[in-house]
Protein backbone atom coordinates (compact mmCIF):
# COMPACT_ATOMS: atom_id res chain seq x y z
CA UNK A 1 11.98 -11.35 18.75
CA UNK A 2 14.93 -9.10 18.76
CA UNK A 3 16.79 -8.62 15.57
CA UNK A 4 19.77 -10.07 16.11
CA UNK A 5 23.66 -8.90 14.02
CA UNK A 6 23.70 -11.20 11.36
CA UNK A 7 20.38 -12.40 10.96
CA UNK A 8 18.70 -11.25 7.69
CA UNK A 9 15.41 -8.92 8.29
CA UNK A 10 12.16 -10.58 5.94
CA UNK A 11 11.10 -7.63 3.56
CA UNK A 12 7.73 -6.00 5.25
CA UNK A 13 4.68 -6.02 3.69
CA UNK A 14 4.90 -2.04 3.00
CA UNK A 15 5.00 -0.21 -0.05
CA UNK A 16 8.26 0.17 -1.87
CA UNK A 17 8.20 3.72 -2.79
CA UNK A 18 8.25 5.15 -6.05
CA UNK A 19 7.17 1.36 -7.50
CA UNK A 20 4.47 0.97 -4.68
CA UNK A 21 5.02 -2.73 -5.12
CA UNK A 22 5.37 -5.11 -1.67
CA UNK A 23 8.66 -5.87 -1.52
CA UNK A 24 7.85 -9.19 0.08
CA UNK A 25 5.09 -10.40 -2.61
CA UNK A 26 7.01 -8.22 -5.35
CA UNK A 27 2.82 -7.52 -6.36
CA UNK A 28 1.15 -4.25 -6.31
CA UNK A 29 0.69 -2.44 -3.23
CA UNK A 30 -1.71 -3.03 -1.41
CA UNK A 31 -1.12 -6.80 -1.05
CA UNK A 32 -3.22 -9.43 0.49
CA UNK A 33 -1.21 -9.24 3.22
CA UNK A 34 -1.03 -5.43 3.85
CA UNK A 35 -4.87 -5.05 3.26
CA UNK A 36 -5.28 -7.94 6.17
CA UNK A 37 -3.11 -5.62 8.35
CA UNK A 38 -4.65 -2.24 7.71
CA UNK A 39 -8.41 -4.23 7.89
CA UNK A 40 -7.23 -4.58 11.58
CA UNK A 41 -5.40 -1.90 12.22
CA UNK A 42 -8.36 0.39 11.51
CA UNK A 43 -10.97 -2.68 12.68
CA UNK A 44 -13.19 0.34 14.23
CA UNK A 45 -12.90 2.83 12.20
CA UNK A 46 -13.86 1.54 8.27
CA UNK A 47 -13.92 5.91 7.78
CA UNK A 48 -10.41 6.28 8.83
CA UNK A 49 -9.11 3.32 6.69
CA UNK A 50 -10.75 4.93 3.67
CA UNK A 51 -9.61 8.32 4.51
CA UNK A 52 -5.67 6.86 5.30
CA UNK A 53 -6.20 4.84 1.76
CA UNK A 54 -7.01 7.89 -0.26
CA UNK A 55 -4.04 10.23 1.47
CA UNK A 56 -1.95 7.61 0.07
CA UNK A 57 -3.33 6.77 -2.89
CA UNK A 58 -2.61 10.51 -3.57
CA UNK A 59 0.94 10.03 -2.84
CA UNK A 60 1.05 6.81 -4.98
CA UNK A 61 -0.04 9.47 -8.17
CA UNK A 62 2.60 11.53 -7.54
CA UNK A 63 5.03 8.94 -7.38
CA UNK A 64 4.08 7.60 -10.08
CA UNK A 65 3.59 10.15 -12.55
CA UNK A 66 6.98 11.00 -11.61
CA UNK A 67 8.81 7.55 -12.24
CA UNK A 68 6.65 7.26 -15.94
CA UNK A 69 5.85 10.42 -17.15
CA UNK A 70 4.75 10.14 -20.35
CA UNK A 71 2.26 7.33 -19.32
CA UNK A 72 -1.51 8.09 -18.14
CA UNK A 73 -1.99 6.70 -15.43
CA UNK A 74 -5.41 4.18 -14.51
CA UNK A 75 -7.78 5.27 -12.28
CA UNK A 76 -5.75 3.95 -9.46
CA UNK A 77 -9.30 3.85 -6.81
CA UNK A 78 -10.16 0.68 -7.02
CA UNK A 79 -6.41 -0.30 -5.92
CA UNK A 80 -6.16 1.84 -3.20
CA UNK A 81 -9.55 2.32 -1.59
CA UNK A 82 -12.28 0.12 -3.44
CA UNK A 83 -11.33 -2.83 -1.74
CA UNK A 84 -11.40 -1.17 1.78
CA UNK A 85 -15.28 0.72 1.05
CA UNK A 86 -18.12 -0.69 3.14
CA UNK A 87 -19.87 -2.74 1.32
């Protein structure tokens, strides 16, 4: 459907950078919702989702180590690419 003047757009289910929170949910990125998406997107190729996962997990770091920097930050892994591992 084309977006039309007017109409409001729904917040996607992509991270909200530096927070990497959903701005639909408002949760922690990834959602339920993105890691549905990205389990299809990458349906075939479990390696590839892993491997996209950890580039961005990296960026996620950075991010936030910028936004709180005098907070250690978790071991962010189990957020970002646990989930996603074969099991």
């Amino acid at each position: 459907m084309a977006h039309t003047e007017g109409t409001a757009r729904r917040p996607t289910h992509s991270p909200l950078r530096p927070s990497w929170r959903c701005p639909a949910c408002g949760i922690l990125w990834p959602c339920s919702t993105a890691k549905l998406r990205l389990l299809g997107e990458y349906r075939e190729d479990r390696p590839g989702l892993v491997t996209h996962l950890a580039a961005v997990q990296k960026e996620a770091e950075a991010d936030l180590a910028r936004l709180n920097p005098d907070v250690a930050l978790p071991d962010l892994t189990p957020r970002f690419v646990g989930w996603a591992q074969a099991r």
